[in-house]
C-alpha atoms as a PDB file:
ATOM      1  CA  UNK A   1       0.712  17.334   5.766  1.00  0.00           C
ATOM      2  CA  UNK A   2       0.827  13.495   6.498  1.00  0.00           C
ATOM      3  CA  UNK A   3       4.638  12.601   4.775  1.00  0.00           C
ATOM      4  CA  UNK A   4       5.304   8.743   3.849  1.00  0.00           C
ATOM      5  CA  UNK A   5       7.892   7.685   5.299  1.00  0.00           C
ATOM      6  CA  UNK A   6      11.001   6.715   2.713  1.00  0.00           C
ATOM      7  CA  UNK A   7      12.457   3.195   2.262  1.00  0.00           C
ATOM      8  CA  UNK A   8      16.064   4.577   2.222  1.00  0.00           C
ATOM      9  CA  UNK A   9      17.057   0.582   0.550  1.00  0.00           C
ATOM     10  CA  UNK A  10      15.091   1.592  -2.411  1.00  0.00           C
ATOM     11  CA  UNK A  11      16.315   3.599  -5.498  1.00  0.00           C
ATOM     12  CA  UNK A  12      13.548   4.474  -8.100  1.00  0.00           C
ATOM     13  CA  UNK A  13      13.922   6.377 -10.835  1.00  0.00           C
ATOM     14  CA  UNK A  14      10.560   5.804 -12.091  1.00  0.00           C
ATOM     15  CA  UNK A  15       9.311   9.471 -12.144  1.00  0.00           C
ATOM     16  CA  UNK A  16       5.249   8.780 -12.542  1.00  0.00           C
ATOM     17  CA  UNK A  17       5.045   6.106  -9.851  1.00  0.00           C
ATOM     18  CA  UNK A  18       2.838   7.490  -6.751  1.00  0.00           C
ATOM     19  CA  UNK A  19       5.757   5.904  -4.173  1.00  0.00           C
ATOM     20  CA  UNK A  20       8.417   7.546  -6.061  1.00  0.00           C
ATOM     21  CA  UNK A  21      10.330  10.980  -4.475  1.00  0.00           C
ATOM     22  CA  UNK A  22      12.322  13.625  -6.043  1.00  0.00           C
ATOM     23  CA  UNK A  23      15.506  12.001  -4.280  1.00  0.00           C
ATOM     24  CA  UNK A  24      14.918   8.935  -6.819  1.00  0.00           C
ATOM     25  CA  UNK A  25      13.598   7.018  -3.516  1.00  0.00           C
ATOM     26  CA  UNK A  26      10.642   4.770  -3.181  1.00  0.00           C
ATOM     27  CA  UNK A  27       7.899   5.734  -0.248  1.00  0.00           C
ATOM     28  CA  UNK A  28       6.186   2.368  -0.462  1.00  0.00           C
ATOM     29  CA  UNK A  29       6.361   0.572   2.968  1.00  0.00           C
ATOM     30  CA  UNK A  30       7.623  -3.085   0.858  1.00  0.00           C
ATOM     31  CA  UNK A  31       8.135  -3.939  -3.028  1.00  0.00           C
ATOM     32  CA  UNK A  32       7.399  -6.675  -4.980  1.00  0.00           C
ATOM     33  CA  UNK A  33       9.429  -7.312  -8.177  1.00  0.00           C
ATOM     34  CA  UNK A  34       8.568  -9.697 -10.734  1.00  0.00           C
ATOM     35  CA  UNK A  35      10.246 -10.877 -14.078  1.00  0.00           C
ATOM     36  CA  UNK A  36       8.774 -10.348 -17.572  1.00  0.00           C
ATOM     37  CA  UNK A  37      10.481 -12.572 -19.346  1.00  0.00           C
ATOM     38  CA  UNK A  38      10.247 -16.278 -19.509  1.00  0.00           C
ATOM     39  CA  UNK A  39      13.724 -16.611 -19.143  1.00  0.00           C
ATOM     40  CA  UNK A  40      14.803 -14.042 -16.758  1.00  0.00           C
ATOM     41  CA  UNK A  41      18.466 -13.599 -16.661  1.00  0.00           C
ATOM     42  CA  UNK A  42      19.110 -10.142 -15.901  1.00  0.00           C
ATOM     43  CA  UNK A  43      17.931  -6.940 -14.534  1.00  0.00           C
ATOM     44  CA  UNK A  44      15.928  -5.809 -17.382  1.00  0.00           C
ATOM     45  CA  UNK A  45      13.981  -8.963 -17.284  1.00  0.00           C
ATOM     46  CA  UNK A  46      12.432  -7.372 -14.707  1.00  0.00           C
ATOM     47  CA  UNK A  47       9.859  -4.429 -13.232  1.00  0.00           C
ATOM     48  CA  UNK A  48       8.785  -3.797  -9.672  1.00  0.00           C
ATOM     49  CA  UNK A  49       4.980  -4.660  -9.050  1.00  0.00           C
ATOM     50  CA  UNK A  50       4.160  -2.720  -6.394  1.00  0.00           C
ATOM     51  CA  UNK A  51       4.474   0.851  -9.133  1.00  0.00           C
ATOM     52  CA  UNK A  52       1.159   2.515  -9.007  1.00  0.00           C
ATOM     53  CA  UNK A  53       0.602   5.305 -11.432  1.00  0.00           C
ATOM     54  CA  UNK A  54       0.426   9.062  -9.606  1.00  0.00           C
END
């Protein structure tokens, strides 16, 4: 079996993302977060855009 290699810089705790391991680390080779707020002023203004859905 063909493992993705982890981005050890990443934490996810996102548990039905296809990137995410069961060491809470993301396998996706780069992230992109975003905000979701029009006035985004803190971290739960925000969501990573790269989460794809297992």
């Amino acid at each position: 079996m063909n493992q993705k290699p982890i981005n050890m810089g990443v934490d996810c705790k996102v548990n039905n993302c296809y990137y995410h391991t069961t060491e809470n680390k993301c396998t996706a080779e780069k992230i992109e977060v975003g905000d979701c707020a029009a006035n985004c002023n803190c971290s739960e203004d925000t969501f990573c855009k790269t989460y794809k859905e297992k």
